[in-house]
N, C-alpha and C. Protein backbone atom coordinates (compact mmCIF):
# COMPACT_ATOMS: atom_id res chain seq x y z
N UNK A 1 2.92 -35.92 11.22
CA UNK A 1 3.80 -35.02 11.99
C UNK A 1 4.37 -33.95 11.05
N UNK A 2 4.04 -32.85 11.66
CA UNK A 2 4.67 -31.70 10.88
C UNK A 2 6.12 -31.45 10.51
N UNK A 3 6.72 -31.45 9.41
CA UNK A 3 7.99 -30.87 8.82
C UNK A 3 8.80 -30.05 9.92
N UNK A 4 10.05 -29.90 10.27
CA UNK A 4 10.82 -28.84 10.82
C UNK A 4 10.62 -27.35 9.65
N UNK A 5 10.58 -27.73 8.66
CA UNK A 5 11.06 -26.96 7.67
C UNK A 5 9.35 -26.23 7.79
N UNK A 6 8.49 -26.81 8.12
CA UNK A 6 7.07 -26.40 8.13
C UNK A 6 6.87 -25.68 8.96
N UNK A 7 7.28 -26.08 9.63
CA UNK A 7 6.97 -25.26 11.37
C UNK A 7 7.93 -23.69 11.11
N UNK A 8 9.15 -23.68 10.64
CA UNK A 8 10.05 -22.24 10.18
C UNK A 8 9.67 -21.68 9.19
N UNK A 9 8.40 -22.55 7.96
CA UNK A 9 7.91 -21.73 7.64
C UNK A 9 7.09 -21.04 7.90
N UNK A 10 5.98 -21.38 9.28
CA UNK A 10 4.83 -20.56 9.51
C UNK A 10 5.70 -19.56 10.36
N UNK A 11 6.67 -19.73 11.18
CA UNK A 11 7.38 -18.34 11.87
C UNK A 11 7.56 -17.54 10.56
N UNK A 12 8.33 -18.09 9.46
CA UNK A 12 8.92 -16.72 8.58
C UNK A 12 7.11 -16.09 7.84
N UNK A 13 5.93 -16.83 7.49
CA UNK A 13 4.68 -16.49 7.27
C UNK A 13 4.35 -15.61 8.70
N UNK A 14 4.46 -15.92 9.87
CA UNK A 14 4.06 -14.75 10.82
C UNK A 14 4.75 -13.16 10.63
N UNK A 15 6.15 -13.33 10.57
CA UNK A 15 7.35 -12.38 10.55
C UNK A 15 6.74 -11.54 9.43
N UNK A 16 6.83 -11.98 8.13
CA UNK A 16 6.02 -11.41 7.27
C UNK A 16 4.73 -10.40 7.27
N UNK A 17 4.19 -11.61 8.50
CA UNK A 17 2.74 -10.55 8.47
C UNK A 17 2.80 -9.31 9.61
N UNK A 18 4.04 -9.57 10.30
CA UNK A 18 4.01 -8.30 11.92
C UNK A 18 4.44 -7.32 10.50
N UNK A 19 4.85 -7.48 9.99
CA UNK A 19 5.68 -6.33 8.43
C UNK A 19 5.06 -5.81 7.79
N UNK A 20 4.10 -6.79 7.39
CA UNK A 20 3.28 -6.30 6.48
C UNK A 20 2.36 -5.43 7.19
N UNK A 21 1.34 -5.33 8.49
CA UNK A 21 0.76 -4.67 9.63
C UNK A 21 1.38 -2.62 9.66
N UNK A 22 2.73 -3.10 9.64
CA UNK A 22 3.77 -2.25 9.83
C UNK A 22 3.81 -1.39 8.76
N UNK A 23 4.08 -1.93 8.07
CA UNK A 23 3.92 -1.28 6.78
C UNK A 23 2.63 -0.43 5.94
N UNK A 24 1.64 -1.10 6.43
CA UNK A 24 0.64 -0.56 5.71
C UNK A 24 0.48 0.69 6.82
N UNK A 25 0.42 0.43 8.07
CA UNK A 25 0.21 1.21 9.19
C UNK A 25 1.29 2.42 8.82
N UNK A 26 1.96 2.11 8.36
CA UNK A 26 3.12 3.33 8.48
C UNK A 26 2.99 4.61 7.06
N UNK A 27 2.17 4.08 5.93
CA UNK A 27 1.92 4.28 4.75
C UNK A 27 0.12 5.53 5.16
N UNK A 28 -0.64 4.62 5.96
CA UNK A 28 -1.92 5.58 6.01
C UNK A 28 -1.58 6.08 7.02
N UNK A 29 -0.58 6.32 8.46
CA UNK A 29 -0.44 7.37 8.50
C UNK A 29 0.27 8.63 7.91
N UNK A 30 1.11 8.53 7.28
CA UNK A 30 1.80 9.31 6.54
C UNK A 30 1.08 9.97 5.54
N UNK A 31 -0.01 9.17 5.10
CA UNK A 31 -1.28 9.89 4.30
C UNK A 31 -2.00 10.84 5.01
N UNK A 32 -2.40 10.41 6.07
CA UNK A 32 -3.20 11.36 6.45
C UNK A 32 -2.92 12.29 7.04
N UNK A 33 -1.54 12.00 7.72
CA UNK A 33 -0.70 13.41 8.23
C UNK A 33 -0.40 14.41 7.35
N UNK A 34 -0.15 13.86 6.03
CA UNK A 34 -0.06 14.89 5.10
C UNK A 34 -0.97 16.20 4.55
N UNK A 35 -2.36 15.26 4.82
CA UNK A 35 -4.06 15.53 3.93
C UNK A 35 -3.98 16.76 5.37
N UNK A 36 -3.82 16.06 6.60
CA UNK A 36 -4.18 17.55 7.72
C UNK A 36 -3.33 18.43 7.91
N UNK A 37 -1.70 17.92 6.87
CA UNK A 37 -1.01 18.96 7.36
C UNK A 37 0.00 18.90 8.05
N UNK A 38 -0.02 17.67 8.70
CA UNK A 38 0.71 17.41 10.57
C UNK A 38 2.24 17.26 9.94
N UNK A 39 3.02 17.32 10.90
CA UNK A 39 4.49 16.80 10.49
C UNK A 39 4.87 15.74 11.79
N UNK A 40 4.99 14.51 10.35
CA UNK A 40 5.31 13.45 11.63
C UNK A 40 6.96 12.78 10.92
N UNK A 41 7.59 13.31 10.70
CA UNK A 41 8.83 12.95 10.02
C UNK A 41 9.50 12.15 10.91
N UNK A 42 9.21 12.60 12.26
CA UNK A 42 10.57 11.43 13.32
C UNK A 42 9.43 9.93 13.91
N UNK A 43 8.22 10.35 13.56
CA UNK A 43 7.66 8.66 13.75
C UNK A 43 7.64 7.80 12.68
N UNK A 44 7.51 8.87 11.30
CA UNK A 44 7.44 7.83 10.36
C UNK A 44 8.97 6.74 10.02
N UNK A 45 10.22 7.80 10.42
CA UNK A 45 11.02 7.85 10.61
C UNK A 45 11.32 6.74 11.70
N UNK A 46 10.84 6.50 12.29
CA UNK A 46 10.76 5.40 13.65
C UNK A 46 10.48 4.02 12.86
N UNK A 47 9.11 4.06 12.55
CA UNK A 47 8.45 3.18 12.06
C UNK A 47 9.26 2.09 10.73
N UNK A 48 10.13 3.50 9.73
CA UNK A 48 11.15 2.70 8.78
C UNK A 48 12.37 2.47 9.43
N UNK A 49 12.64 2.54 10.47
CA UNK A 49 13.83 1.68 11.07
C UNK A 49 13.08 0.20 11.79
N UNK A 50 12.01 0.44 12.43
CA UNK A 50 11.46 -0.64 13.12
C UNK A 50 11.52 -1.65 11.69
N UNK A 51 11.09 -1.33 10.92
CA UNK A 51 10.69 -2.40 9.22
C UNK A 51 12.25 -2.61 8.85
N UNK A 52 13.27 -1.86 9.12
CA UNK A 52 14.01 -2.57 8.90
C UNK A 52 14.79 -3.62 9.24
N UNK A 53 14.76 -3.39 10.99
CA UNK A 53 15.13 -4.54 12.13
C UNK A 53 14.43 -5.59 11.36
N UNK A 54 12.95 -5.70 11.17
CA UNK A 54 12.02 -6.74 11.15
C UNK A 54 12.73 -7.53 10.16
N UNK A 55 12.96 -6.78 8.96
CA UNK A 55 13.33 -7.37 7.40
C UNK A 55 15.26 -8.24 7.64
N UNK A 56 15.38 -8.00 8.66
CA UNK A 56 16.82 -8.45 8.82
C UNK A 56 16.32 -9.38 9.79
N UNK A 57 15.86 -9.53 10.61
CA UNK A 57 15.50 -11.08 10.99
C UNK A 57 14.85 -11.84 10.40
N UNK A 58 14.10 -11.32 9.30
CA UNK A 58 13.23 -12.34 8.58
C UNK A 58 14.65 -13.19 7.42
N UNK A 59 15.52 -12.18 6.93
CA UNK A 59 16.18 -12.48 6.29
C UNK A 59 17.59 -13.87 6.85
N UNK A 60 17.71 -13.41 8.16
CA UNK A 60 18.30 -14.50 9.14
C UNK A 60 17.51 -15.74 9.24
N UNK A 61 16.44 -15.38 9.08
CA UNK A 61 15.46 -17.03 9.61
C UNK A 61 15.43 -17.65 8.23
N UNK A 62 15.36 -16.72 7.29
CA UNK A 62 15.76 -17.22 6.07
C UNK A 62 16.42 -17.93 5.42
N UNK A 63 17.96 -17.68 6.16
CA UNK A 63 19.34 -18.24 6.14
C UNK A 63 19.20 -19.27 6.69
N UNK A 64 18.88 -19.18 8.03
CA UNK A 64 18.42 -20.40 8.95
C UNK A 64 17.86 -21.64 7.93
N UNK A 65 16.90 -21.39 7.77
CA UNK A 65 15.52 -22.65 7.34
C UNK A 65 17.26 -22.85 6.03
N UNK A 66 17.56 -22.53 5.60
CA UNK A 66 18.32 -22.91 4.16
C UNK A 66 19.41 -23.94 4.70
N UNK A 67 20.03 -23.51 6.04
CA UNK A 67 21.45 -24.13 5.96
C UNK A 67 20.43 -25.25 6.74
N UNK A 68 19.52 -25.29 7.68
CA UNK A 68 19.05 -26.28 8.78
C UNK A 68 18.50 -27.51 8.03
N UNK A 69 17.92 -26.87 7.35
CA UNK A 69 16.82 -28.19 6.40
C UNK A 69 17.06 -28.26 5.26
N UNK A 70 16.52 -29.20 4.59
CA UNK A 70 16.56 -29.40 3.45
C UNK A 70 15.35 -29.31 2.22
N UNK A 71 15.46 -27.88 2.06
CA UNK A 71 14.41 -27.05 1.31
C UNK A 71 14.39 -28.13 -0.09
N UNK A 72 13.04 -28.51 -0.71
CA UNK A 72 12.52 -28.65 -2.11
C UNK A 72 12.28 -27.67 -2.50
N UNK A 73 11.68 -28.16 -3.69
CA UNK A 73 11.60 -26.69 -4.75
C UNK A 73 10.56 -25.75 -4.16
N UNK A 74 9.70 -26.43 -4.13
CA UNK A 74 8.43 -25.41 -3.31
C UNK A 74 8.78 -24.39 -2.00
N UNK A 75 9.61 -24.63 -0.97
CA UNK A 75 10.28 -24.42 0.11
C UNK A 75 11.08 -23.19 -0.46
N UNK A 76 12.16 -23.83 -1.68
CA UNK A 76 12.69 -22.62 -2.28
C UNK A 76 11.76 -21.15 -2.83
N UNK A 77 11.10 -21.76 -3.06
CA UNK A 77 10.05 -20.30 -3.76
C UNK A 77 9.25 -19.68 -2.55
N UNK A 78 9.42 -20.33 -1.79
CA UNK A 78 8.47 -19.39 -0.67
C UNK A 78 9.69 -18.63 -0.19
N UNK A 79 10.94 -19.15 0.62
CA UNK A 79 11.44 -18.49 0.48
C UNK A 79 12.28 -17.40 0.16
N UNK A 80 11.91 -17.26 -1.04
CA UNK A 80 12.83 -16.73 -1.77
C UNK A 80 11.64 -15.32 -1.92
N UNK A 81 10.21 -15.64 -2.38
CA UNK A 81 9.35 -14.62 -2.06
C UNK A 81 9.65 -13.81 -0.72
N UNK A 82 9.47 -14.31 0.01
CA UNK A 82 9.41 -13.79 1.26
C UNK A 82 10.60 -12.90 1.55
N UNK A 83 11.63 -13.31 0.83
CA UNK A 83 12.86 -12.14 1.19
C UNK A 83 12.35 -11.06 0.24
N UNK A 84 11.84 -11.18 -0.96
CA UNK A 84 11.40 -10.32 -1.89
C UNK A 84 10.08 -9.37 -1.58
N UNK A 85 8.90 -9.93 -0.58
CA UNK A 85 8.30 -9.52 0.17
C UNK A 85 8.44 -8.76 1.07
N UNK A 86 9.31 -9.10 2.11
CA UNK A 86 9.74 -8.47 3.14
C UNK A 86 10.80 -6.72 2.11
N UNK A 87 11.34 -6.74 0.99
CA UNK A 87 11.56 -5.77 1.08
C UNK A 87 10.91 -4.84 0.62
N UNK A 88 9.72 -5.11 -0.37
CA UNK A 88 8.54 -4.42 -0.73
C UNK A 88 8.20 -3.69 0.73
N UNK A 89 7.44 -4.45 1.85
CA UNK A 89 7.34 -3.75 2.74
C UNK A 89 8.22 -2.59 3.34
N UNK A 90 9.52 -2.66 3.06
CA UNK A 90 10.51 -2.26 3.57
C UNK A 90 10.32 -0.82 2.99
N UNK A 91 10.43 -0.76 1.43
CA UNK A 91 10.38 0.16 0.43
C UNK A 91 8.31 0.92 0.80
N UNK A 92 7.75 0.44 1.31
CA UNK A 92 6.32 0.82 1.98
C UNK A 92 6.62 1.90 2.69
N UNK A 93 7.54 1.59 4.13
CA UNK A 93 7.86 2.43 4.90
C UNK A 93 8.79 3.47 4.55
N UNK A 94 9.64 3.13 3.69
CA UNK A 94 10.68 3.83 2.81
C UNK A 94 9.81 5.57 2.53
N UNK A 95 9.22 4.94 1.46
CA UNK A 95 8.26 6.35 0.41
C UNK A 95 7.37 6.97 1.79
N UNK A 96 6.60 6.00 2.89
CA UNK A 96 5.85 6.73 4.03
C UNK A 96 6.52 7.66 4.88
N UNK A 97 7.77 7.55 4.99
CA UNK A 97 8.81 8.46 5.78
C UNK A 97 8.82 9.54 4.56
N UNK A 98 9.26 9.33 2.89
CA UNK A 98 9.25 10.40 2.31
C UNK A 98 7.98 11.04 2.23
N UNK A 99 7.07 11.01 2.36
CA UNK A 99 6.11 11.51 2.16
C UNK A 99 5.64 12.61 3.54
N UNK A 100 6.22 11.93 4.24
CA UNK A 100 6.19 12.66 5.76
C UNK A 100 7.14 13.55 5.66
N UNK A 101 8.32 13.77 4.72
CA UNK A 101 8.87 14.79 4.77
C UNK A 101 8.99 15.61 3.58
N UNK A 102 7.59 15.98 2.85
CA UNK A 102 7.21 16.90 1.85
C UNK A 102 6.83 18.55 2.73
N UNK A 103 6.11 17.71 3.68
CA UNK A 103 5.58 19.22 4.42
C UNK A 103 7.15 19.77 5.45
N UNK A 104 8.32 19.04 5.60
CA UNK A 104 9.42 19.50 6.40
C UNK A 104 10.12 20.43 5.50
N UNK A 105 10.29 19.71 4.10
CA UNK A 105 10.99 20.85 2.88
C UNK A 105 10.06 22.11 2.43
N UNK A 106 8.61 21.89 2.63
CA UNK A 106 7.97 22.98 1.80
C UNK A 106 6.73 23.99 3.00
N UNK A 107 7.27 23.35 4.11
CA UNK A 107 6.20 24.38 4.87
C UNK A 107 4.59 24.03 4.72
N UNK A 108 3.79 25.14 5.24
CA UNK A 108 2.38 24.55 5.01
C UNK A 108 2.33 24.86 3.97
N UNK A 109 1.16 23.52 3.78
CA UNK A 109 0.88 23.96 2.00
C UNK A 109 -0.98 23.68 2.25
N UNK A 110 -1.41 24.31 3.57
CA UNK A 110 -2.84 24.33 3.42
C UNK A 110 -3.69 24.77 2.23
N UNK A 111 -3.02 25.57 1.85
CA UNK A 111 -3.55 26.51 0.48
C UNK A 111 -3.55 25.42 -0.84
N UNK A 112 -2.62 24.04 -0.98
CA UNK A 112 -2.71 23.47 -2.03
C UNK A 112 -3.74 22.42 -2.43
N UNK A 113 -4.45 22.59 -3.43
CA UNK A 113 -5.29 21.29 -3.68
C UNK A 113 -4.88 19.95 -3.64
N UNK A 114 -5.43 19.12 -2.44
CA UNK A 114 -5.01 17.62 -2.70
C UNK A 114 -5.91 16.81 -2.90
N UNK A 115 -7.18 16.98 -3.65
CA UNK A 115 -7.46 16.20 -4.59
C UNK A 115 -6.93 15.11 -5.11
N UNK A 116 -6.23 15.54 -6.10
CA UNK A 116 -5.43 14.24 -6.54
C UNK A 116 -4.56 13.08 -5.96
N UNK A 117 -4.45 14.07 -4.70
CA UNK A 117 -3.67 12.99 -3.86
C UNK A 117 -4.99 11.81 -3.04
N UNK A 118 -5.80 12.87 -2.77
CA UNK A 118 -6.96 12.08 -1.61
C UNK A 118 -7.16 10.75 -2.87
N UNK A 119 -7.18 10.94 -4.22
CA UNK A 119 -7.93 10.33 -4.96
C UNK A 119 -7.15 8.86 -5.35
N UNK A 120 -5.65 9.12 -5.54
CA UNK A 120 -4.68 8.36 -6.18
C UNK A 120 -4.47 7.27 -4.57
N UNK A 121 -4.41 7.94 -3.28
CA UNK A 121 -4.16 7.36 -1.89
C UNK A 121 -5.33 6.32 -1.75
N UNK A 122 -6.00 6.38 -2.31
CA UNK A 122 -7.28 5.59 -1.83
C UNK A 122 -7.06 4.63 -2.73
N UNK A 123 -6.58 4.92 -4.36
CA UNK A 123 -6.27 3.17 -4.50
C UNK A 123 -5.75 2.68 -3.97
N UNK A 124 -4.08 3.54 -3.79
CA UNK A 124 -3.05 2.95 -3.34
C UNK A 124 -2.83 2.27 -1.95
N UNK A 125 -3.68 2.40 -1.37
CA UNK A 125 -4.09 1.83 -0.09
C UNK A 125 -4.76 0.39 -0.06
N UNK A 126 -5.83 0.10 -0.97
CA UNK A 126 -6.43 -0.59 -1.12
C UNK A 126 -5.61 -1.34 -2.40
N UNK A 127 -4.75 -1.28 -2.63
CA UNK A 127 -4.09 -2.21 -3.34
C UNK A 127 -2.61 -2.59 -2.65
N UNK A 128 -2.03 -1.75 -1.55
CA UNK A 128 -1.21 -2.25 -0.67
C UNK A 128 -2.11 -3.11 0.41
N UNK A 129 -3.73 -3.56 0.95
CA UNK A 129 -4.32 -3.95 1.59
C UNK A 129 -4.63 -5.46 0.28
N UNK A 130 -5.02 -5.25 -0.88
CA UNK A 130 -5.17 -6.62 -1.53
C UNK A 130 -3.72 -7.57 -1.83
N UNK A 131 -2.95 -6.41 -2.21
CA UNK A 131 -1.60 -7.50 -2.29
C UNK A 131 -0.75 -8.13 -0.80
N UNK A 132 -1.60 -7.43 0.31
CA UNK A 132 -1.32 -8.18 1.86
C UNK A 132 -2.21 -9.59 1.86
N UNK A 133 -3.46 -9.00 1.65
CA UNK A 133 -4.60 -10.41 1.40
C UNK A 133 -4.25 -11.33 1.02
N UNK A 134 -3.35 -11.43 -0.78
CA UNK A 134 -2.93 -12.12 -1.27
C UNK A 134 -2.26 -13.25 -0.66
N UNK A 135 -1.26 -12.83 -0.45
CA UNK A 135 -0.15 -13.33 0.15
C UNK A 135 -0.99 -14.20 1.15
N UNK A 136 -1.43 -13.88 1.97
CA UNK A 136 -1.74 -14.37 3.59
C UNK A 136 -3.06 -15.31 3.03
N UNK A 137 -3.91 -15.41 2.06
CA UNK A 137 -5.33 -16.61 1.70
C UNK A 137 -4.13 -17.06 0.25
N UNK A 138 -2.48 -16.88 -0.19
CA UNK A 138 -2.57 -17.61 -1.80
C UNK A 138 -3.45 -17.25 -2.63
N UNK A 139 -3.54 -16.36 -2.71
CA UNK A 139 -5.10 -16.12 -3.66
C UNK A 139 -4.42 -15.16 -5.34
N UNK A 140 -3.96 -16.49 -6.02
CA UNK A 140 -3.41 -16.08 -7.24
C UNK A 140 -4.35 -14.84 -8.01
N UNK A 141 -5.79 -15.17 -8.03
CA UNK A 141 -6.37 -14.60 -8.53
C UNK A 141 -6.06 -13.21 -8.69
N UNK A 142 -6.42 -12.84 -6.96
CA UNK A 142 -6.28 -11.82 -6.32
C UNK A 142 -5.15 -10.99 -6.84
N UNK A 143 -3.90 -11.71 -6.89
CA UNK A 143 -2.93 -11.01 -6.63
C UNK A 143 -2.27 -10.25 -8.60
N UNK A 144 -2.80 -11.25 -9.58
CA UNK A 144 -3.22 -10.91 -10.24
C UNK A 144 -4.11 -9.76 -10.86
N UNK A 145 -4.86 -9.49 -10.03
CA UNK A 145 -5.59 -8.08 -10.54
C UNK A 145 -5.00 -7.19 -9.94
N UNK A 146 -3.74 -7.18 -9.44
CA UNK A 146 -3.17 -5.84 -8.98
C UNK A 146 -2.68 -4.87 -10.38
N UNK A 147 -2.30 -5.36 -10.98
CA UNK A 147 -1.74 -4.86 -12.40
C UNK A 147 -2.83 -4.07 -12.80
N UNK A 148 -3.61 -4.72 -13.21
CA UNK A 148 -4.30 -3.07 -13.85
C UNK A 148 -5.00 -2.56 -12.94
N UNK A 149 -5.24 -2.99 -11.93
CA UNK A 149 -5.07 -1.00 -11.19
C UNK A 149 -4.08 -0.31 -10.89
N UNK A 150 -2.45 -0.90 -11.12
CA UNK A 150 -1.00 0.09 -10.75
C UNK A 150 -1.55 0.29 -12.41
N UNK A 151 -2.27 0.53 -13.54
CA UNK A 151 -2.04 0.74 -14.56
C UNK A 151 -3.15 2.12 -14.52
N UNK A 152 -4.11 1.96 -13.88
CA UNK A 152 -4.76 3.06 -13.35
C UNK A 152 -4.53 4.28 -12.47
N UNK A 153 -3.22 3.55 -11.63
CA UNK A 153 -2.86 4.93 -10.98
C UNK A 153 -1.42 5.34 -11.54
N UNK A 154 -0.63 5.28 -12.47
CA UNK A 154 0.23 5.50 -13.41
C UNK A 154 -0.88 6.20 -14.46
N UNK A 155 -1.82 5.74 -14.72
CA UNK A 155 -2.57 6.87 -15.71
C UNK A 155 -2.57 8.20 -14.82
N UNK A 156 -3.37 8.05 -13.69
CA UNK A 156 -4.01 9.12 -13.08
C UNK A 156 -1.88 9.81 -12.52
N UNK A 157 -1.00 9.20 -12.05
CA UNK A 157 -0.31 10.12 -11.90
C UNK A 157 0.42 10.59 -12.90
N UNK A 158 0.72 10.08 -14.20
CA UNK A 158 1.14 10.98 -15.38
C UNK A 158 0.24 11.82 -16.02
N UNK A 159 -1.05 12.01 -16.15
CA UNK A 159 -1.80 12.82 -16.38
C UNK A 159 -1.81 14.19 -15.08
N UNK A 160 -2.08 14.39 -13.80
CA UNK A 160 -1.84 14.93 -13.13
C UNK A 160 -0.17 15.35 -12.60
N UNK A 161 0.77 15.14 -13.39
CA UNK A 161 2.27 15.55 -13.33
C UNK A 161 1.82 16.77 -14.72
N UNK A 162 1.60 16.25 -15.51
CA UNK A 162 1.86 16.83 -16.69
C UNK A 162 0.44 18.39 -16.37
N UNK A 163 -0.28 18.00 -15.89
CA UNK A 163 -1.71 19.21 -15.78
C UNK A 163 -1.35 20.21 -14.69
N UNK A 164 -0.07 19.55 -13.59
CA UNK A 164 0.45 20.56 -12.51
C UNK A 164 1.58 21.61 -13.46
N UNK A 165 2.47 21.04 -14.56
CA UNK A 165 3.48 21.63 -14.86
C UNK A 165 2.73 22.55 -16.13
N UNK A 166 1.36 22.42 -16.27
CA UNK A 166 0.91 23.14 -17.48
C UNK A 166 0.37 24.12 -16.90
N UNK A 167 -0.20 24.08 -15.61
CA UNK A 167 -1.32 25.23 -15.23
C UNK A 167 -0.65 26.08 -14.46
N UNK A 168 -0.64 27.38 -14.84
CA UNK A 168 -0.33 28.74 -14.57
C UNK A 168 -0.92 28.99 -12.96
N UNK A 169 -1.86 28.47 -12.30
CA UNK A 169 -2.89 29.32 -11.64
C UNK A 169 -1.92 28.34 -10.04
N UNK A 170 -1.53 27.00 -10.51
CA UNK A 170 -1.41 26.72 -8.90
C UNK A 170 0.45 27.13 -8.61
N UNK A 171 0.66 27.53 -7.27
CA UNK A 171 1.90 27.59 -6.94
C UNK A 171 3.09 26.95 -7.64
N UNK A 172 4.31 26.96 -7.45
CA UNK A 172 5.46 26.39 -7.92
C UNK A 172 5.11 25.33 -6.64
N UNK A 173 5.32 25.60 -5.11
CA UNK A 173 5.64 24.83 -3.78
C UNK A 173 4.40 23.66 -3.81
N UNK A 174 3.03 24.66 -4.60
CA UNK A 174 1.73 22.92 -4.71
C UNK A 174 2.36 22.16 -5.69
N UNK A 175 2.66 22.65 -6.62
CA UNK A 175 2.75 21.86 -7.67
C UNK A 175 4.31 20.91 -7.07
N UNK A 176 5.32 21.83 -6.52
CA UNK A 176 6.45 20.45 -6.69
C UNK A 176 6.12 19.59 -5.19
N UNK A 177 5.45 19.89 -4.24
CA UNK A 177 5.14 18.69 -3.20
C UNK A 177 3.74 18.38 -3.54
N UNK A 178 3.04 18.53 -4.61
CA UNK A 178 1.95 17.30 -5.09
C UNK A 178 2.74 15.99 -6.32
N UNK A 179 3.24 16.70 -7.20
CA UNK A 179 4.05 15.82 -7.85
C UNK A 179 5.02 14.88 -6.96
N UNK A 180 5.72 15.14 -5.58
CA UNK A 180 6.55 13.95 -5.00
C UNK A 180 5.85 13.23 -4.58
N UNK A 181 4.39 13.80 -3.68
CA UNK A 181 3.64 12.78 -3.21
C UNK A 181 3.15 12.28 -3.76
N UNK A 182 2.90 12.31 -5.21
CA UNK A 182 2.00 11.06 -6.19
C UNK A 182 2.74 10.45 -6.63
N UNK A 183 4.59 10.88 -7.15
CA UNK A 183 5.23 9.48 -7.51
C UNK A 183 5.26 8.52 -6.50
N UNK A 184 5.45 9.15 -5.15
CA UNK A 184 5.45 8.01 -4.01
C UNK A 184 4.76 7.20 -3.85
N UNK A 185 3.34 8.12 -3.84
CA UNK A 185 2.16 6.98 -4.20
C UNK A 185 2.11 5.92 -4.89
N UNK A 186 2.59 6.11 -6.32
CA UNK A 186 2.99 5.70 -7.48
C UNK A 186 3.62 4.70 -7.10
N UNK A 187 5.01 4.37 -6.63
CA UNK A 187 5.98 3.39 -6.45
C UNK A 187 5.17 2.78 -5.11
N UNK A 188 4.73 3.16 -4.19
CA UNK A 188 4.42 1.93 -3.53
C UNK A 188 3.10 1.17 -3.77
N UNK A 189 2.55 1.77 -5.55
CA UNK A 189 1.52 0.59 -6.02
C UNK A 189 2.74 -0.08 -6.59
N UNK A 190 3.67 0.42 -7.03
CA UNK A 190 4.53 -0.86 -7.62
C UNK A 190 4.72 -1.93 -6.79
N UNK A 191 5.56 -1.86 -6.08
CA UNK A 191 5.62 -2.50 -4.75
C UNK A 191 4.50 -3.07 -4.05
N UNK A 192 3.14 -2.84 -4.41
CA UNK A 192 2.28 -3.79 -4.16
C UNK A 192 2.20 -4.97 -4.99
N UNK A 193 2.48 -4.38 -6.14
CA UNK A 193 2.75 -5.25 -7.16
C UNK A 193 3.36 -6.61 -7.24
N UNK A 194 4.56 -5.96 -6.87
CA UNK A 194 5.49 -6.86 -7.04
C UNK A 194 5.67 -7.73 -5.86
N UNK A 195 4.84 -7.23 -5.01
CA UNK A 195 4.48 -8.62 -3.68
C UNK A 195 3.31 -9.49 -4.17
N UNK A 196 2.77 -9.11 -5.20
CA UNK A 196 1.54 -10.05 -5.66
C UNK A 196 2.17 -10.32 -6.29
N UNK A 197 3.25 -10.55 -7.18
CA UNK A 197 3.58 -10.99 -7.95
C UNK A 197 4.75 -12.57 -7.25
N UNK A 198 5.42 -12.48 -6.06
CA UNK A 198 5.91 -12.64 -5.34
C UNK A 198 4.88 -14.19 -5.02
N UNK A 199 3.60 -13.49 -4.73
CA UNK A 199 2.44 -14.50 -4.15
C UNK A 199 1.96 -15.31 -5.30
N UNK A 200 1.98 -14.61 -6.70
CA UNK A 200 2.01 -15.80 -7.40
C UNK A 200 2.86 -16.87 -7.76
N UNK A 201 4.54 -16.55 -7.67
CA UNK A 201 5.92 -17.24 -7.99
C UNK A 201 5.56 -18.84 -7.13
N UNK A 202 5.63 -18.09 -5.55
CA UNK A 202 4.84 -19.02 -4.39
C UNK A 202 4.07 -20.11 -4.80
N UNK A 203 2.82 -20.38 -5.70
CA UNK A 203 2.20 -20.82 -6.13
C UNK A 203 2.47 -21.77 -7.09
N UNK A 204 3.10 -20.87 -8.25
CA UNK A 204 2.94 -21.30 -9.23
C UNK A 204 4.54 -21.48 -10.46
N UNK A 205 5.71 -20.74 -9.08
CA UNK A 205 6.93 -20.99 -9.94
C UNK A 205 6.85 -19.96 -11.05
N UNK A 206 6.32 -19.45 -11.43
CA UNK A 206 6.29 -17.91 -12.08
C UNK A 206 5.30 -16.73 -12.10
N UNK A 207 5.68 -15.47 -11.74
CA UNK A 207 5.50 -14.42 -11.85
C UNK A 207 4.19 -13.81 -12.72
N UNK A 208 3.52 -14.85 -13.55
CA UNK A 208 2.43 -13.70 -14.25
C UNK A 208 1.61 -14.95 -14.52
């Protein structure tokens, strides 16, 4: 017979995953609204209040399972990820709303090369999609190789900060809304990160 404490954990493992859905969803559109141009500032804007409702009930059920049952150590580390999880996602939707509002401060910027962005978005996507995986199969491995690719796109965005502020030929307005959208990029590989990192604690009681 299944645990009480088992059964509140697969709700707070579901809760997690409507978030995580949310999150990533809220991140590629904000990418691609950007790449065509579009201004979606009041959905993305939608979308990081919806993630935040979510992250405050997860954080209640949280409370819940703590005072109701009587968590072991293992019990403790999941939950304790999972609040740490849930705000990674949170901080997902966070940077996807900022990013949705590069084109509100700077107008069109059809004229700017985004290259670097198409290039840096495509990890960062696929490493906010492996550190979801993680989590949801335990897959230490997995969650583990997130690191050196946030070490790959920290190359590629300090090299491309420093080549926008050197070159004469592109705008002031490309250059300062390509530089916000790649730190953003930037921080929510962290934040993939640090949910794989989250998925290993889960596991294994520490972080690396």
């Amino acid at each position: 017979m299944p645990r009480l404490m088992d059964m509140g954990e697969e709700r707070l493992s579901n809760a997690i995953g409507d978030m995580a859905n949310l999150a990533q969803d809220s991140v590629l559109k904000a990418i691609e609204a950007y790449e065509r141009g579009e201004r979606v500032k009041d959905a993305a804007k939608k979308r990081a209040d919806e993630l935040f409702k979510l992250s405050a009930e997860v954080e209640e059920l949280c409370v819940d399972l703590l005072a109701r049952y009587q968590p072991v150590a293992t019990d403790l580390r999941f939950i304790k990820s999972c609040l740490e999880i849930a705000y990674g996602f949170n901080r997902f939707a966070r940077y996807a709303y900022d990013i949705s509002q590069v084109l509100e401060m700077y107008g069109d910027l059809s004229d700017c090369d985004k290259t670097e962005i198409h290039e840096v978005s495509e990890k960062v996507t696929k490493m906010m999609e492996r550190s979801i995986q993680s989590f949801k199969s335990r897959d230490t491995e997995l969650a583990r190789s997130l690191r050196q690719e946030d070490d790959e796109v920290d190359r590629i965005y300090f090299k491309c900060a420093m080549a926008l502020a050197e070159e004469s030929k592109t705008s002031v307005k490309c250059a300062l809304a390509t530089t916000l959208v790649l730190r953003y990029l930037e921080r929510i590989a962290d934040h993939a990160c640090y949910i794989a990192d989250s998925t290993v604690y889960i596991i294994t009681g520490t972080k690396t």
